[in-house]
C-alpha atoms as a PDB file:
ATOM      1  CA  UNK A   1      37.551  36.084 -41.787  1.00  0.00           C
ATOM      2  CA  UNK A   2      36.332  34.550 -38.109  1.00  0.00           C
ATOM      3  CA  UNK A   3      38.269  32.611 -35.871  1.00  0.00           C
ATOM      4  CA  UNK A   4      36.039  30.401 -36.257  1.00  0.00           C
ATOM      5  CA  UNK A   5      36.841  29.589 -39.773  1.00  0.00           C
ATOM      6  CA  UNK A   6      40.269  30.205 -40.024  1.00  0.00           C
ATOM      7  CA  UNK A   7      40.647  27.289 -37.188  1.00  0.00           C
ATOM      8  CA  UNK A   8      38.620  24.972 -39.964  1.00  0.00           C
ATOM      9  CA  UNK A   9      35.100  25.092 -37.363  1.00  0.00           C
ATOM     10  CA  UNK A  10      36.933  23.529 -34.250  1.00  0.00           C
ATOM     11  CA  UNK A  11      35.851  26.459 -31.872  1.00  0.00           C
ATOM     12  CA  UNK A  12      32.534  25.690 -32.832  1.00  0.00           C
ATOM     13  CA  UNK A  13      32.314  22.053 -32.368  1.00  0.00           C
ATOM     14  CA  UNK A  14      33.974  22.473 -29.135  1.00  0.00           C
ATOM     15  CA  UNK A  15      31.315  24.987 -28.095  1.00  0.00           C
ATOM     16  CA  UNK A  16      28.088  22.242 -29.692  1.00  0.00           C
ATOM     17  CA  UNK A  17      30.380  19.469 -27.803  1.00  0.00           C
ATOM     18  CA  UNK A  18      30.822  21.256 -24.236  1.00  0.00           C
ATOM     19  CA  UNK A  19      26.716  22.613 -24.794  1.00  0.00           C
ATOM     20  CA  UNK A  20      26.051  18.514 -25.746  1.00  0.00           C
ATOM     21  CA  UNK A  21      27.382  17.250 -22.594  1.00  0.00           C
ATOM     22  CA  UNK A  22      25.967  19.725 -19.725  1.00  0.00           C
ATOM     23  CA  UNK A  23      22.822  19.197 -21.637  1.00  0.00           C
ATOM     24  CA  UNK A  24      23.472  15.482 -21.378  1.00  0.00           C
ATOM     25  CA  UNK A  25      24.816  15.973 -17.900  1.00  0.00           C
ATOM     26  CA  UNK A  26      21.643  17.929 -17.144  1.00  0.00           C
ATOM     27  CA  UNK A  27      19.042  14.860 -17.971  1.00  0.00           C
ATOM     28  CA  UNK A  28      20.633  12.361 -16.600  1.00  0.00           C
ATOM     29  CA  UNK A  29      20.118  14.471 -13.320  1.00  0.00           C
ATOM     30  CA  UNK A  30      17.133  14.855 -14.147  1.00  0.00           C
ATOM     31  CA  UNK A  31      16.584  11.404 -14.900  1.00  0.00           C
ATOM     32  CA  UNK A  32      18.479  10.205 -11.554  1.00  0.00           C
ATOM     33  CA  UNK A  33      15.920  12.911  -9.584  1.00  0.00           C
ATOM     34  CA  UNK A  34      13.087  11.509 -11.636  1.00  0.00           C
ATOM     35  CA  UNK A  35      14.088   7.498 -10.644  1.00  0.00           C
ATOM     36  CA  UNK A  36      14.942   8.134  -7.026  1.00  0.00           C
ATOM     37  CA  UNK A  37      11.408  10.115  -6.419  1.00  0.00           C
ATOM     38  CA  UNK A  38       9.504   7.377  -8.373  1.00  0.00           C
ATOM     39  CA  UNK A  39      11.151   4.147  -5.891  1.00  0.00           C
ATOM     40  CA  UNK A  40      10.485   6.514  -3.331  1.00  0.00           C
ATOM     41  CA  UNK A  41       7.010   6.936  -4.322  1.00  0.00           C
ATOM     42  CA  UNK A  42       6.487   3.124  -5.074  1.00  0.00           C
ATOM     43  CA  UNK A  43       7.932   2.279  -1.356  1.00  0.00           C
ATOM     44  CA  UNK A  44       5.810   4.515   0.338  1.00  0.00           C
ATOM     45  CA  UNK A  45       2.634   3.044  -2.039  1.00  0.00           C
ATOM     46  CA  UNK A  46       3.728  -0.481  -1.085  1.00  0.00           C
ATOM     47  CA  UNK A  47       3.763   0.358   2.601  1.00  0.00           C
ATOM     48  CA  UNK A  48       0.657   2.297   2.422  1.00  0.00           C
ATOM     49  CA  UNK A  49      -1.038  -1.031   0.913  1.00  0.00           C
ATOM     50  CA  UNK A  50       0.640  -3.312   3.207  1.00  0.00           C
ATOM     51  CA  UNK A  51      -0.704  -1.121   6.000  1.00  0.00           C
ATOM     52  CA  UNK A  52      -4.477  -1.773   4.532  1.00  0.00           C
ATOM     53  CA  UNK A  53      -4.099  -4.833   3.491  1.00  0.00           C
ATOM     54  CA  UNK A  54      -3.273  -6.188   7.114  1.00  0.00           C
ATOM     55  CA  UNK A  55      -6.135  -3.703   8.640  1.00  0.00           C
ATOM     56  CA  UNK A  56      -8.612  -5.709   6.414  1.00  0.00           C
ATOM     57  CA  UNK A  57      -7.047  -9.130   6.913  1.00  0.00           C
ATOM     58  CA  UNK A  58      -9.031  -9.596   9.778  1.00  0.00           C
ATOM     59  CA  UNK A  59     -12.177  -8.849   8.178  1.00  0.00           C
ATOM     60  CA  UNK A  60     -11.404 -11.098   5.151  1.00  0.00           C
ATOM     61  CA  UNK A  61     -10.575 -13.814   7.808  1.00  0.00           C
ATOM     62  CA  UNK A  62     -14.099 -13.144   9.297  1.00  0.00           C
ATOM     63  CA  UNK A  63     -15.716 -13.646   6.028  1.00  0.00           C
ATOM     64  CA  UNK A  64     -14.264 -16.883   5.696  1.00  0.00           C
ATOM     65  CA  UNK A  65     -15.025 -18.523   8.593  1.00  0.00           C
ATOM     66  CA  UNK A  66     -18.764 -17.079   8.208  1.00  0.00           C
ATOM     67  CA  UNK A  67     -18.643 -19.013   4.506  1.00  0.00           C
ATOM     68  CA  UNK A  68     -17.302 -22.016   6.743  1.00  0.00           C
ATOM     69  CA  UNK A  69     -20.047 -21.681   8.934  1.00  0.00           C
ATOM     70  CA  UNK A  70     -22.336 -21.390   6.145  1.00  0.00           C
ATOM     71  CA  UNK A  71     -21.238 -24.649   4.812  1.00  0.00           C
ATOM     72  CA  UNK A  72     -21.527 -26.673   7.931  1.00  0.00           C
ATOM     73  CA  UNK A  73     -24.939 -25.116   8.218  1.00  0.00           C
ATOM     74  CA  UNK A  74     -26.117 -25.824   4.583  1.00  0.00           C
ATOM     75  CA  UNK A  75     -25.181 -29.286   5.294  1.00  0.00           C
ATOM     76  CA  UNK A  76     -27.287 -30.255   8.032  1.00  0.00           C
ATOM     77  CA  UNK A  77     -30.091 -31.358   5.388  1.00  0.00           C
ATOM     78  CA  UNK A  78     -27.330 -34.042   4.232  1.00  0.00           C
ATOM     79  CA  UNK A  79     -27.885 -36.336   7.479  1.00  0.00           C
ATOM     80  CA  UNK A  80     -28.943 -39.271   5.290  1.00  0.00           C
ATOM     81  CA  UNK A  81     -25.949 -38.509   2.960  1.00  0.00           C
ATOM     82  CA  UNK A  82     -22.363 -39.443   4.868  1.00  0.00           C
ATOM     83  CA  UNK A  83     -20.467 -38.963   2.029  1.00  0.00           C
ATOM     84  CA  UNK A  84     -21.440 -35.497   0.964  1.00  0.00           C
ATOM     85  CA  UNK A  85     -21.901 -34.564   4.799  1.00  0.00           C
ATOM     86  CA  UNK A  86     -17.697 -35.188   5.602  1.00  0.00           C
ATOM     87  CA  UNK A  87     -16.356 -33.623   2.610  1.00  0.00           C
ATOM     88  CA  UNK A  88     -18.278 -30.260   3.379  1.00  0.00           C
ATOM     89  CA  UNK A  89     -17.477 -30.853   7.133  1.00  0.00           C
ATOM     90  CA  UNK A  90     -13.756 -31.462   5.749  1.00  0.00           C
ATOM     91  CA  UNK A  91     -14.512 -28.238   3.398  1.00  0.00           C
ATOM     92  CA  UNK A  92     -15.466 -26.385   6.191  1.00  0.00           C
ATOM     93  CA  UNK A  93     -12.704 -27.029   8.424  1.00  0.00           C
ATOM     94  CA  UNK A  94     -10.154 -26.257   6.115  1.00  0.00           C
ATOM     95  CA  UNK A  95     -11.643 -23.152   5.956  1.00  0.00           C
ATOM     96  CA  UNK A  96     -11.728 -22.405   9.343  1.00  0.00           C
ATOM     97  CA  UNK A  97      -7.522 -23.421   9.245  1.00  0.00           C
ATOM     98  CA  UNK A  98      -7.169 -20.881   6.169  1.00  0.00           C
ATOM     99  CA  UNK A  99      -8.801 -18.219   8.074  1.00  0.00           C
ATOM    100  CA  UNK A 100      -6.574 -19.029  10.796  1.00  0.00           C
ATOM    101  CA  UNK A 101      -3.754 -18.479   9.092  1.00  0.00           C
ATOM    102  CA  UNK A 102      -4.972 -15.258   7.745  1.00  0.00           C
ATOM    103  CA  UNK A 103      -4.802 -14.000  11.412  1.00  0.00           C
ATOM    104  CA  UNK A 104      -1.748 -15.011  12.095  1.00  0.00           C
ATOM    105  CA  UNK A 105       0.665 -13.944   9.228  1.00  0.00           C
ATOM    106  CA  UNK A 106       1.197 -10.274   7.518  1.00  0.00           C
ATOM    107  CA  UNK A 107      -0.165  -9.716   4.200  1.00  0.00           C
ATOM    108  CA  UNK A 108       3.177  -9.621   2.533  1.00  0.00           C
ATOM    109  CA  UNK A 109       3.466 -13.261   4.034  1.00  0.00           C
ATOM    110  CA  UNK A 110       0.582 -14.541   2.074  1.00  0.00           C
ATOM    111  CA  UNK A 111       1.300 -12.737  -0.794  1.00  0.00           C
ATOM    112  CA  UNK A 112       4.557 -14.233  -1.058  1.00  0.00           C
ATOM    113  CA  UNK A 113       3.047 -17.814  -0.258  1.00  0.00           C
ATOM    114  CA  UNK A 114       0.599 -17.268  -2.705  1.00  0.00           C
ATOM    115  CA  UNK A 115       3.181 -16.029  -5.632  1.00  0.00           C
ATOM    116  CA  UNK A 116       5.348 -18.936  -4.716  1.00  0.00           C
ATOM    117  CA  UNK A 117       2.231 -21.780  -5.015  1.00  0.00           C
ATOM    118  CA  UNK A 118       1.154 -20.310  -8.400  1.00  0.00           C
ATOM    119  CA  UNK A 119       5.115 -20.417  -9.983  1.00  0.00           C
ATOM    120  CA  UNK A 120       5.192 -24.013  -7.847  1.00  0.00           C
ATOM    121  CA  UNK A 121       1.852 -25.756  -9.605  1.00  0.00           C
ATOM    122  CA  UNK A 122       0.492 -23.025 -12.263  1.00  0.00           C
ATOM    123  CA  UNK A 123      -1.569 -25.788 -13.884  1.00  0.00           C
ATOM    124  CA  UNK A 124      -4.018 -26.392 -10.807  1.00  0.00           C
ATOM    125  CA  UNK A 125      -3.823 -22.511 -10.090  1.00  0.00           C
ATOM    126  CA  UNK A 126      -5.182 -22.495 -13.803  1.00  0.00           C
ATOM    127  CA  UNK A 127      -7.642 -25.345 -12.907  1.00  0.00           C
ATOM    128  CA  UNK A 128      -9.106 -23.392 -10.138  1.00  0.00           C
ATOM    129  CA  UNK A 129      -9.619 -20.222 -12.298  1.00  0.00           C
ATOM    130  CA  UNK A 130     -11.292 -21.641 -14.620  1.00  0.00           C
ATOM    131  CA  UNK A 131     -13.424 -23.640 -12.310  1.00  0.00           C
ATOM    132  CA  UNK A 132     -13.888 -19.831 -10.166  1.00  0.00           C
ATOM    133  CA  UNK A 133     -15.072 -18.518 -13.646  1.00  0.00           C
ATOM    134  CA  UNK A 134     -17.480 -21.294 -15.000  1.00  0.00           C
ATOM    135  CA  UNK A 135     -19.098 -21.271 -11.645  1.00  0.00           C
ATOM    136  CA  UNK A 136     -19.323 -17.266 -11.239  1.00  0.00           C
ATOM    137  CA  UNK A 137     -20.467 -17.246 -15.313  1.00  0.00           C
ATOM    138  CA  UNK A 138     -23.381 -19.969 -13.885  1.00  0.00           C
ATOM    139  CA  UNK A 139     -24.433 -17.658 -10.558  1.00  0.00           C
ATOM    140  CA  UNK A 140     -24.565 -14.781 -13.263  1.00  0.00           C
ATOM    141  CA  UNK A 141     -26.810 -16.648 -15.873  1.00  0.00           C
ATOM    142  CA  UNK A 142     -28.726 -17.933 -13.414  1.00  0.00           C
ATOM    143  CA  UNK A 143     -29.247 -14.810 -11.469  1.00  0.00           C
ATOM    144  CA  UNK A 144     -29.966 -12.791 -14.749  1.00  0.00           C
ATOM    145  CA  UNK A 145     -32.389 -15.532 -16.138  1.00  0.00           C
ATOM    146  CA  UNK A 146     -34.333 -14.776 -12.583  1.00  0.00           C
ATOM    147  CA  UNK A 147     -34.477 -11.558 -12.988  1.00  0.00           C
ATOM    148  CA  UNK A 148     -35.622 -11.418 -16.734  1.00  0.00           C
ATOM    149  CA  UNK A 149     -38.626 -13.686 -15.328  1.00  0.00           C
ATOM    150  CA  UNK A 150     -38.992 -10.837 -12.874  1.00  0.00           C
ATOM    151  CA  UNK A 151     -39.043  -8.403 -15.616  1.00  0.00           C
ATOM    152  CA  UNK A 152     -41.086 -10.340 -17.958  1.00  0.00           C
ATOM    153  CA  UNK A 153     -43.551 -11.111 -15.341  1.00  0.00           C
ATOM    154  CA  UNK A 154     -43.946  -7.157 -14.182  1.00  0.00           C
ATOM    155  CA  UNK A 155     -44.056  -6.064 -17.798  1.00  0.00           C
ATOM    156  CA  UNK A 156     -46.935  -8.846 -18.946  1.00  0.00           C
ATOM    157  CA  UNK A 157     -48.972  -7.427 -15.728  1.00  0.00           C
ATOM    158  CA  UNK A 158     -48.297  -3.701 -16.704  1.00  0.00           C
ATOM    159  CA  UNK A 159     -49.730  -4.615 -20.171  1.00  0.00           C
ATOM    160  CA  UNK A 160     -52.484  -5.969 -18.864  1.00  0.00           C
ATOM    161  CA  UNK A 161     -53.590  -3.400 -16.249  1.00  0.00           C
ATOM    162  CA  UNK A 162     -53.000  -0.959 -19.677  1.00  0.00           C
ATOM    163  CA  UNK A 163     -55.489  -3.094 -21.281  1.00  0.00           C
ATOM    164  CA  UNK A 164     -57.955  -2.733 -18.874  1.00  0.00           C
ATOM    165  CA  UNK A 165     -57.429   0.844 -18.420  1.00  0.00           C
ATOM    166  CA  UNK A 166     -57.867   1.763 -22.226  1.00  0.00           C
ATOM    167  CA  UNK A 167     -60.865  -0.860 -22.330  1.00  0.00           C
ATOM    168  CA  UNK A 168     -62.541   1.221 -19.428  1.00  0.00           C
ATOM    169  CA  UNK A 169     -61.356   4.589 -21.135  1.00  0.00           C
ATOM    170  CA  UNK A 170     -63.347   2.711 -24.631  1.00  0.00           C
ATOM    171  CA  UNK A 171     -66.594   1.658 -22.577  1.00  0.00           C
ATOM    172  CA  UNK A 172     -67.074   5.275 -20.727  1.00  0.00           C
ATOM    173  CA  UNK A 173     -66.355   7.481 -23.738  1.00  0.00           C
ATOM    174  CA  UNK A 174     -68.624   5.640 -26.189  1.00  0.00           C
ATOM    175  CA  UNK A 175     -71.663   8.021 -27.908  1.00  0.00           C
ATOM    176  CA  UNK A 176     -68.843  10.963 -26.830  1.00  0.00           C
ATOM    177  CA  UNK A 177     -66.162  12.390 -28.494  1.00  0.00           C
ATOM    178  CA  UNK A 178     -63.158  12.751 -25.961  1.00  0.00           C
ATOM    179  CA  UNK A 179     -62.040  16.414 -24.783  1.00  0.00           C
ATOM    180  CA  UNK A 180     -59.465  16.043 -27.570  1.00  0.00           C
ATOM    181  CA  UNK A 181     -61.656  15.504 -30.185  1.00  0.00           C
ATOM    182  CA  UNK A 182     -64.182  18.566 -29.469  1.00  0.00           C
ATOM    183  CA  UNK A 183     -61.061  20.474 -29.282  1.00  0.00           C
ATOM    184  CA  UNK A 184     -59.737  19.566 -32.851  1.00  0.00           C
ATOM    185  CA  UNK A 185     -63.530  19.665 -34.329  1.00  0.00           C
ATOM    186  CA  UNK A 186     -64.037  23.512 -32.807  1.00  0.00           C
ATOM    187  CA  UNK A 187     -60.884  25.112 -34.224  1.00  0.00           C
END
């Protein structure tokens, strides 16, 4: 008989055991590795972004006093409306002020500002959403409706000019059989 079995198995479980725990010992420093490279790779992605993000701030501060300017602009035809005139003018201005304050702060500044205003009040941030979404859904609808009168206006003058193509085709080739024809009837 073994050792093994004359000890009841024990030298064997030790051995599974010790082989159990440096494989167990092995993953977790694997798994440690694994964790440490990922945060490492997730700080350097974050700074990489943050890096872009305030690169581009300026431009997205640009576009939004140009939609400020816009506004002011579009509202010059409202002379004989007050009303309508100041709130765009008021519009417009607070534009200009968000803009502003584009410039001024780092992008992880008004990301944090915006993360705190939507845990603050996230029934108006929902308000605004869905107001954002009705009004891009109406743009969309009313740009594609535009462009299927485009369509349908192109397509009813390429039937047309068809038409009059085939009718001319009709009108010259009457008393003679097309090419196609004399080819069929000789073979």
């Amino acid at each position: 008989m073994s050792v093994g079995y004359q000890n009841g198995g024990k030298n064997e479980q030790r051995a599974e055991g010790a082989d159990w725990d440096t494989l167990k010992d092995d993953v977790g420093q694997i798994a440690g590795a694994a964790a440490e490279r990922g945060r490492h790779f997730l700080d350097s992605a974050r700074e990489q972004a943050t890096l872009y993000m305030d690169h581009r701030k300026d431009a997205v501060a640009e576009s939004v006093t140009d939609l400020a300017t816009s506004l002011r602009e579009a509202t010059s035809s409202f002379e004989d409306r007050p009303n309508i005139r100041a709130f765009a003018d008021s519009a417009a201005e607070g534009l200009e002020q968000f803009a502003g304050s584009i410039r001024d702060r780092s992008f992880i500044d008004i990301f944090n500002e915006m993360e705190d205003v939507v845990r603050e009040r996230p029934a108006v941030v929902a308000a605004i959403s869905v107001t954002l979404g009705f009004l891009t859904a109406r743009f969309i609808k009313a740009s594609a409706e535009g462009m299927r009168q485009d369509y349908g206006q192109r397509s009813q003058a390429g039937q047309s000019a068809g038409r009059q193509a085939r009718a001319r085709q009709a009108g010259q080739g009457q008393g003679q059989p097309r090419q196609g024809a004399r080819a069929r009837a000789d073979v």
